[in-house]
N, C-alpha and C. Protein backbone atom coordinates (compact mmCIF):
# COMPACT_ATOMS: atom_id res chain seq x y z
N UNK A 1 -14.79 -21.64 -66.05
CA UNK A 1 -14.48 -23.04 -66.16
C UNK A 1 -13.43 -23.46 -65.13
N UNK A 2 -12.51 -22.64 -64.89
CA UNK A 2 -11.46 -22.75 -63.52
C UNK A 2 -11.86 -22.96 -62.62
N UNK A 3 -13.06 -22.26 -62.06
CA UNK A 3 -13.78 -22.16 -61.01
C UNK A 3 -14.36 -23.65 -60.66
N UNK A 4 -14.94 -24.17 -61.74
CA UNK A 4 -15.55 -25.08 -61.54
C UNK A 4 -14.99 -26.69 -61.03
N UNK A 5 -13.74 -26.09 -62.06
CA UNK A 5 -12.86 -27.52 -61.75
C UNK A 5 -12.23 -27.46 -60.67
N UNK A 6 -11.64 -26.39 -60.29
CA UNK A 6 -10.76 -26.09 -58.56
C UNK A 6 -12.64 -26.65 -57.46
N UNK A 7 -13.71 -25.94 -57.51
CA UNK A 7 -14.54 -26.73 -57.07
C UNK A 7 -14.39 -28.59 -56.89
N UNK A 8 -14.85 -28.90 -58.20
CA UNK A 8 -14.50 -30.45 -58.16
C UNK A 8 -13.17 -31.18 -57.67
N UNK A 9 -12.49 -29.97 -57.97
CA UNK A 9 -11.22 -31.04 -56.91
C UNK A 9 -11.28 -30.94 -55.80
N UNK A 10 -11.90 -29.32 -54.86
CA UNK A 10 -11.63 -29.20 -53.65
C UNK A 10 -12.93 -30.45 -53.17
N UNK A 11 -13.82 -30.38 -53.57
CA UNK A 11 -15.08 -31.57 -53.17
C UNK A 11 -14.36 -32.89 -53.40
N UNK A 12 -13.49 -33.00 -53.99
CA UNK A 12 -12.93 -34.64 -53.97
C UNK A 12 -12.05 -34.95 -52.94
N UNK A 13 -11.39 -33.74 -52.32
CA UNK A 13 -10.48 -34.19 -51.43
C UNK A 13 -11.29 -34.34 -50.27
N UNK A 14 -12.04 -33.63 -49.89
CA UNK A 14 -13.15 -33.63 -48.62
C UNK A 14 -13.97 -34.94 -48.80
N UNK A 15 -14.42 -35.27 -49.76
CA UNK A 15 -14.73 -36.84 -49.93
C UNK A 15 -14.15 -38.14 -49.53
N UNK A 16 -12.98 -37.63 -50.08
CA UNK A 16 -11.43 -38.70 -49.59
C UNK A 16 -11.25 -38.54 -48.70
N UNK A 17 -11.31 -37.39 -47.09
CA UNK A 17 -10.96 -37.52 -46.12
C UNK A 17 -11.51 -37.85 -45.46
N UNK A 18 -13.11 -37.82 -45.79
CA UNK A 18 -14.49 -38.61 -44.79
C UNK A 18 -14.48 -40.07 -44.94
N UNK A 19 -14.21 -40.44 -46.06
CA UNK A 19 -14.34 -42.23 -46.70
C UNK A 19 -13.49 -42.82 -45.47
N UNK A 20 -14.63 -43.68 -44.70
CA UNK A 20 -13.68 -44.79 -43.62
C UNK A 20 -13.70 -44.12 -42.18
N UNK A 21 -14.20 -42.70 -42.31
CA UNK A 21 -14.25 -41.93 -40.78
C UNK A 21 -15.52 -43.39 -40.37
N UNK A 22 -15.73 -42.98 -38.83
CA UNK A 22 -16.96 -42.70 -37.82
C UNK A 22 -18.20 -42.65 -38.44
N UNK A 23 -17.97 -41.22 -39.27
CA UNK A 23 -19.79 -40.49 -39.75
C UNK A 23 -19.93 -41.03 -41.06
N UNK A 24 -18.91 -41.66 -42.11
CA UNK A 24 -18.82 -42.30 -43.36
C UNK A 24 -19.20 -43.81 -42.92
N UNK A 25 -18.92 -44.27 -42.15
CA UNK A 25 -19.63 -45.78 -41.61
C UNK A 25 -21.05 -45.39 -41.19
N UNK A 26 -20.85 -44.73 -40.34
CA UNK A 26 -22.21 -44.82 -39.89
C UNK A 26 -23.67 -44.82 -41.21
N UNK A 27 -22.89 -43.65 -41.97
CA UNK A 27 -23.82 -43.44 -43.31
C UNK A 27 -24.40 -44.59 -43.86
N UNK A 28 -23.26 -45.33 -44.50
CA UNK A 28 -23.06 -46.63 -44.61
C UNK A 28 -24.05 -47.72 -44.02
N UNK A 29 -24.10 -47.49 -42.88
CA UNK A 29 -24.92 -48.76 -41.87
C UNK A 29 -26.05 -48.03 -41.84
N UNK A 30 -26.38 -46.96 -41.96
CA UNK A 30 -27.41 -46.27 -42.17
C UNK A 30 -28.41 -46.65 -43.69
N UNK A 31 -27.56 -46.68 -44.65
CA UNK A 31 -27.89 -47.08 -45.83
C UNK A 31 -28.55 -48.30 -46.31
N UNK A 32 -27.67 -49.30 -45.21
CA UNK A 32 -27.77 -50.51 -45.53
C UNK A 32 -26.94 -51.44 -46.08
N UNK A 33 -25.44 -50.52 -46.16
CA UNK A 33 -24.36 -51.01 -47.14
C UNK A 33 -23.55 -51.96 -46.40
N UNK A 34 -23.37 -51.92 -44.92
CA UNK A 34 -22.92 -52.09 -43.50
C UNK A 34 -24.01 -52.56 -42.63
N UNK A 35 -24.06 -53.83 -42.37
CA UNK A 35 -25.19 -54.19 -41.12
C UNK A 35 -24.30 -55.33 -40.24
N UNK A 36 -24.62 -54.97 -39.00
CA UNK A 36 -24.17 -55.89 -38.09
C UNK A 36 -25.08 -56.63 -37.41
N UNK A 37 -24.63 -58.07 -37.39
CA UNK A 37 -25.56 -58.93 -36.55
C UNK A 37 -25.07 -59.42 -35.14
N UNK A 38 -25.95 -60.62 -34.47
CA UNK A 38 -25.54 -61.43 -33.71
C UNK A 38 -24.64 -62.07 -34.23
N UNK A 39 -23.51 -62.75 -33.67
CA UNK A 39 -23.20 -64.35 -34.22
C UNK A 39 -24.28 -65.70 -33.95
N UNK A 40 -23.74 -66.58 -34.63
CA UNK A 40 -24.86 -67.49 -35.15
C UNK A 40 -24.37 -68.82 -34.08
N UNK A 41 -22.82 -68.58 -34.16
CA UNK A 41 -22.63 -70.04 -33.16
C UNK A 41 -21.46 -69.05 -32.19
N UNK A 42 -21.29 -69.67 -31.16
CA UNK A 42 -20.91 -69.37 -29.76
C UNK A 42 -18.77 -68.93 -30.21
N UNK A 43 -18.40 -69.34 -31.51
CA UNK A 43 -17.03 -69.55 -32.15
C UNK A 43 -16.51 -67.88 -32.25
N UNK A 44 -17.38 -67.16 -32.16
CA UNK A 44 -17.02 -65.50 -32.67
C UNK A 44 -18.45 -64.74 -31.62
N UNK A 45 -18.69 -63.35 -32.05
CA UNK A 45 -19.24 -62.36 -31.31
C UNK A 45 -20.36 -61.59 -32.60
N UNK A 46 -19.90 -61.30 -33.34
CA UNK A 46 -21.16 -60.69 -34.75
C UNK A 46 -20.35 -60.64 -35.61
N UNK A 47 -20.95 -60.79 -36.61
CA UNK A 47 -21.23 -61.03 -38.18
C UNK A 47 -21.62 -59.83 -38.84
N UNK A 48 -20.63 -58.65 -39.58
CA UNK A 48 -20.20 -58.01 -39.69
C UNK A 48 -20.78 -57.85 -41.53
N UNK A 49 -21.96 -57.89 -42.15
CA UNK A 49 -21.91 -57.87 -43.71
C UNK A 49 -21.50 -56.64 -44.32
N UNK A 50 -20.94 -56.95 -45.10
CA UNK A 50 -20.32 -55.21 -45.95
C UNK A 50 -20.59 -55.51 -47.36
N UNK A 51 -21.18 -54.69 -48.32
CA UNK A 51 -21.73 -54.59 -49.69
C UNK A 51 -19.90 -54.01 -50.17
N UNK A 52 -19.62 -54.52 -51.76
CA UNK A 52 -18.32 -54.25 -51.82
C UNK A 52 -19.35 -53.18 -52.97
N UNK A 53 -19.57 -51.75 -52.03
CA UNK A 53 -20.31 -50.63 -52.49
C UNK A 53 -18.63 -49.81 -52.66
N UNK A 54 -18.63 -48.90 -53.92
CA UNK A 54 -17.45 -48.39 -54.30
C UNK A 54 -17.52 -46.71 -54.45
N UNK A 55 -16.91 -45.78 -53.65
CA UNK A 55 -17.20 -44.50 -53.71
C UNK A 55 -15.63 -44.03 -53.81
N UNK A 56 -15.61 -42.57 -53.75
CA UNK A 56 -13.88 -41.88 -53.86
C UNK A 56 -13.63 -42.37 -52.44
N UNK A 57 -12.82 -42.86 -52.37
CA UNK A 57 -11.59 -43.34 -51.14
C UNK A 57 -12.04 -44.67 -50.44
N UNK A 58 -13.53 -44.99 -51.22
CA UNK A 58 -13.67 -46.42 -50.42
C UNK A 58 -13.97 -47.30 -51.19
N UNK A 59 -13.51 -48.83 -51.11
CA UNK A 59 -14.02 -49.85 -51.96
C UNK A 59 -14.35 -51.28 -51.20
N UNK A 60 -15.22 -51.70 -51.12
CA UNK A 60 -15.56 -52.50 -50.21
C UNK A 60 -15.21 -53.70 -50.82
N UNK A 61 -14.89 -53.92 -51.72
CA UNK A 61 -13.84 -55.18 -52.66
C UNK A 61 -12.16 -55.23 -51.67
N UNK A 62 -11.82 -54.25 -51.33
CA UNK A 62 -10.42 -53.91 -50.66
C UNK A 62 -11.02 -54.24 -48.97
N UNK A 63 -9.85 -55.66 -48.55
CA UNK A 63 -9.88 -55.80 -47.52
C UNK A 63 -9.31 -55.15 -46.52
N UNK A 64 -8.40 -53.95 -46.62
CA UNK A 64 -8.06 -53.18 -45.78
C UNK A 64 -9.22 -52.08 -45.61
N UNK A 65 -10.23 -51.98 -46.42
CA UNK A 65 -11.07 -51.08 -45.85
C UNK A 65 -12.47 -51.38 -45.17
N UNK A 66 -12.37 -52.78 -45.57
CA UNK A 66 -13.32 -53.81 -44.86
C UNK A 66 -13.16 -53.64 -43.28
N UNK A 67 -11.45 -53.97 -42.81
CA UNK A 67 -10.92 -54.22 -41.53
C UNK A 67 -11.17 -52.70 -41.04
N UNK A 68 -10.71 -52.08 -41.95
CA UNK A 68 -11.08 -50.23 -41.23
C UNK A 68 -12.58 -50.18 -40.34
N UNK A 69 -13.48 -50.47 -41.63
CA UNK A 69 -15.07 -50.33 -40.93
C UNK A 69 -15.20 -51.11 -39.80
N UNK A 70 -14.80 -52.31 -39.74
CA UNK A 70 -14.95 -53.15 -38.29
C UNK A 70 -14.22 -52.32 -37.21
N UNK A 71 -12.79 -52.01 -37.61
CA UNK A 71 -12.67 -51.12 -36.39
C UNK A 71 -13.03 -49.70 -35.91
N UNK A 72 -13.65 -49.12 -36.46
CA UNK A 72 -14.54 -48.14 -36.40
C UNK A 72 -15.88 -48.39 -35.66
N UNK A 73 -16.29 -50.00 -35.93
CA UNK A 73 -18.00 -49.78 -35.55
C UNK A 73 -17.53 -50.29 -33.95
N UNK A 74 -16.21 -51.43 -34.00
CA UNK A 74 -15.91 -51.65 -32.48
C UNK A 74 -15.50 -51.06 -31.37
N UNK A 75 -14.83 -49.50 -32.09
CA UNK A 75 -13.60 -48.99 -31.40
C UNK A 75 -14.62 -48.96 -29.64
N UNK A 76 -15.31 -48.44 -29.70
CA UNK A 76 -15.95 -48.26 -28.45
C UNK A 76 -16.24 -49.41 -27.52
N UNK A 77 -16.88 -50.48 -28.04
CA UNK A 77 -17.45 -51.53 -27.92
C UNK A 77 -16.38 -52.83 -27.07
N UNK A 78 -15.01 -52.61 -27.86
CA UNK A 78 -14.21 -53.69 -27.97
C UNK A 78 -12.96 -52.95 -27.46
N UNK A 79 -12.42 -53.98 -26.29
CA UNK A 79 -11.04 -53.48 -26.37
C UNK A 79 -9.92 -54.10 -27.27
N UNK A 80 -10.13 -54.95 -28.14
CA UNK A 80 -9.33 -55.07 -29.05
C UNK A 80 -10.38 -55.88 -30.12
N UNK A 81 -10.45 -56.44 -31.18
CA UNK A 81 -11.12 -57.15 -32.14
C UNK A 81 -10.06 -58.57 -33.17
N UNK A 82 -10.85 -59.07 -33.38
CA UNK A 82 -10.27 -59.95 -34.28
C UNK A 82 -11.51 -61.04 -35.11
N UNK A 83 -10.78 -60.80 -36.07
CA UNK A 83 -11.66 -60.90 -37.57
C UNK A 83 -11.30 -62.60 -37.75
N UNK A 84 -12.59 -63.89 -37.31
CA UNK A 84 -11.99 -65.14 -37.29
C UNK A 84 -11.79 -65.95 -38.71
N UNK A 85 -12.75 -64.96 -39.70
CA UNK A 85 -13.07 -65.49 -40.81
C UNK A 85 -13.88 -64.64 -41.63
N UNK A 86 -14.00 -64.76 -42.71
CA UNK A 86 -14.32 -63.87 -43.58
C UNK A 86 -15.18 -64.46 -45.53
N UNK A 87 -16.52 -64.39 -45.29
CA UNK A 87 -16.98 -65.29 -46.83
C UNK A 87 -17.43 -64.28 -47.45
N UNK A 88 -17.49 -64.55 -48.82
CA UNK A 88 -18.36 -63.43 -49.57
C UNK A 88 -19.64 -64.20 -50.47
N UNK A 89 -20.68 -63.51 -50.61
CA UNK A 89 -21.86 -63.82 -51.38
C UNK A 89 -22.09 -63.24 -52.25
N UNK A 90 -21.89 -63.66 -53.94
CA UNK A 90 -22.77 -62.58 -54.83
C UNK A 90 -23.87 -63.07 -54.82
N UNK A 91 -24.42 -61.41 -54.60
CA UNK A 91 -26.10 -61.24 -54.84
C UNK A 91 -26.60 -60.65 -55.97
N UNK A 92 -25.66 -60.80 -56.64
CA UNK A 92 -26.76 -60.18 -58.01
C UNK A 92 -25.08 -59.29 -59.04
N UNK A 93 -26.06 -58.38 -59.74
CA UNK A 93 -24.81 -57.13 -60.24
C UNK A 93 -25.76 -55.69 -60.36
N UNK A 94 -24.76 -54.85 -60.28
CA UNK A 94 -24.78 -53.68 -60.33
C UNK A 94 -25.61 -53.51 -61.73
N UNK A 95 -26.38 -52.36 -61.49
CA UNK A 95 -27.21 -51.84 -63.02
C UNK A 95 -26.29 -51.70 -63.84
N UNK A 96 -26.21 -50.41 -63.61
CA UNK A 96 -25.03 -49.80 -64.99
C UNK A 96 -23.68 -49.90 -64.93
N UNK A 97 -23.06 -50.85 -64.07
CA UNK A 97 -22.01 -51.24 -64.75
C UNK A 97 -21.82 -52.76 -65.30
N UNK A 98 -22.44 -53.38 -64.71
CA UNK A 98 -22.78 -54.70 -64.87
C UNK A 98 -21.43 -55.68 -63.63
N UNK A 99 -20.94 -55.02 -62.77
CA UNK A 99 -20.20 -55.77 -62.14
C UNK A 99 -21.09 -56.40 -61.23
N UNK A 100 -20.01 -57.60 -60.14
CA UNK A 100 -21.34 -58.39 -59.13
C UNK A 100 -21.41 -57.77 -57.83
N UNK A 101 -22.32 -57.68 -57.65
CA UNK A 101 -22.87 -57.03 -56.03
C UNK A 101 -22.25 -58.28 -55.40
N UNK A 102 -20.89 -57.79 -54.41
CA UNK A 102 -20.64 -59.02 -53.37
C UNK A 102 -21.28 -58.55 -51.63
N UNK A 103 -21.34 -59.51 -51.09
CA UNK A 103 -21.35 -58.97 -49.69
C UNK A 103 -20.61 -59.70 -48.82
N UNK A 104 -19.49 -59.12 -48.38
CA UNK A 104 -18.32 -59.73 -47.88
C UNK A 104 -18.93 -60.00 -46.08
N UNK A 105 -18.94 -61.28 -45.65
CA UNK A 105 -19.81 -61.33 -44.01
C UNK A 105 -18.54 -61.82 -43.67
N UNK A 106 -18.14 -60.74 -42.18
CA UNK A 106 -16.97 -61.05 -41.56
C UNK A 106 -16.91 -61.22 -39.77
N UNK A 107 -16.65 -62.30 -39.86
CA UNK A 107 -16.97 -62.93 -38.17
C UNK A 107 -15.80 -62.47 -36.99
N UNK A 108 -16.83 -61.65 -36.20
CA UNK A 108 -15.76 -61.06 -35.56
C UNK A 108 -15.55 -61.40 -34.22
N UNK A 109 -14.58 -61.30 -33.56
CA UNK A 109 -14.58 -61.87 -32.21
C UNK A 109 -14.22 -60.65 -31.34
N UNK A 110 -14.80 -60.27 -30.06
CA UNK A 110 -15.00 -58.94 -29.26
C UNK A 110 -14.26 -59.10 -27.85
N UNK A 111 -12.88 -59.00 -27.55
CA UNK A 111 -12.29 -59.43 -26.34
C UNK A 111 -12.48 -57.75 -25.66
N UNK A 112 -12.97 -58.20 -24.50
CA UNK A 112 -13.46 -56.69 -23.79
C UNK A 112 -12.60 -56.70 -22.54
C-alpha cells in the first residue's frame, strides 16, 4: 500500500511540472482545448480560444495560466505579445460535475 501511494505522489509531481510547459500546450491544442485563429478585424493579430479545461497544475478558469499558454504558443513567433482583450462564452457544462464549459477567446496583438 506504501508503494502505491509514494507512486501516486511521485506521478503528481511530474504532472505538476509538465502543466503550462511547450509539450502540455501543445497537447492541449492538439486536443482541441487550445485553438488559435486569425484575427477578425485589423485591431489585434489572433484570437487565442482556451476551454477553462481543469487538470493537476492547470486551470483554464485562472487567468495567469491563460497568459502562460499565450506565451508559450508565441514565444517563437513574437518578440513580445500583448493580450488587447479578453471574452468568455459558456458553451454548455461539464457531464459529471455539472460545472459550465467556458471558453475564454483572447485577442492578441504580435509586435515582431
Amino acid at each position: 500500500m506504501k508503494k502505491i501511494l509514494f507512486l501516486m505522489i511521485c506521478c503528481g509531481f511530474v504532472l505538476v511540472s509538465c502543466a503550462g510547459t511547450p509539450t502540455h500546450i501543445g497537447t492541449m491544442t492538439a486536443q482541441g482545448k487550445i485553438k488559435v485563429d486569425t484575427a477578425d478585424d485589423n485591431s489585434y493579430d489572433y484570437k487565442v480560444s482556451i476551454l477553462n479545461y481543469v487538470e493537476i497544475g492547470w486551470d483554464g478558469n485562472k487567468k495567469e495560466d491563460r497568459l502562460k499558454a499565450v506565451d508559450v504558443i508565441f514565444k517563437d513567433k513574437c518578440k513580445s505579445i500583448e493580450v488587447i482583450g479578453e471574452d468568455s462564452i459558456q458553451t454548455g457544462k461539464y457531464f459529471l460535475s455539472g460545472d459550465p464549459t467556458i471558453t475564454y477567446i483572447l485577442k492578441v496583438k504580435c509586435n515582431k
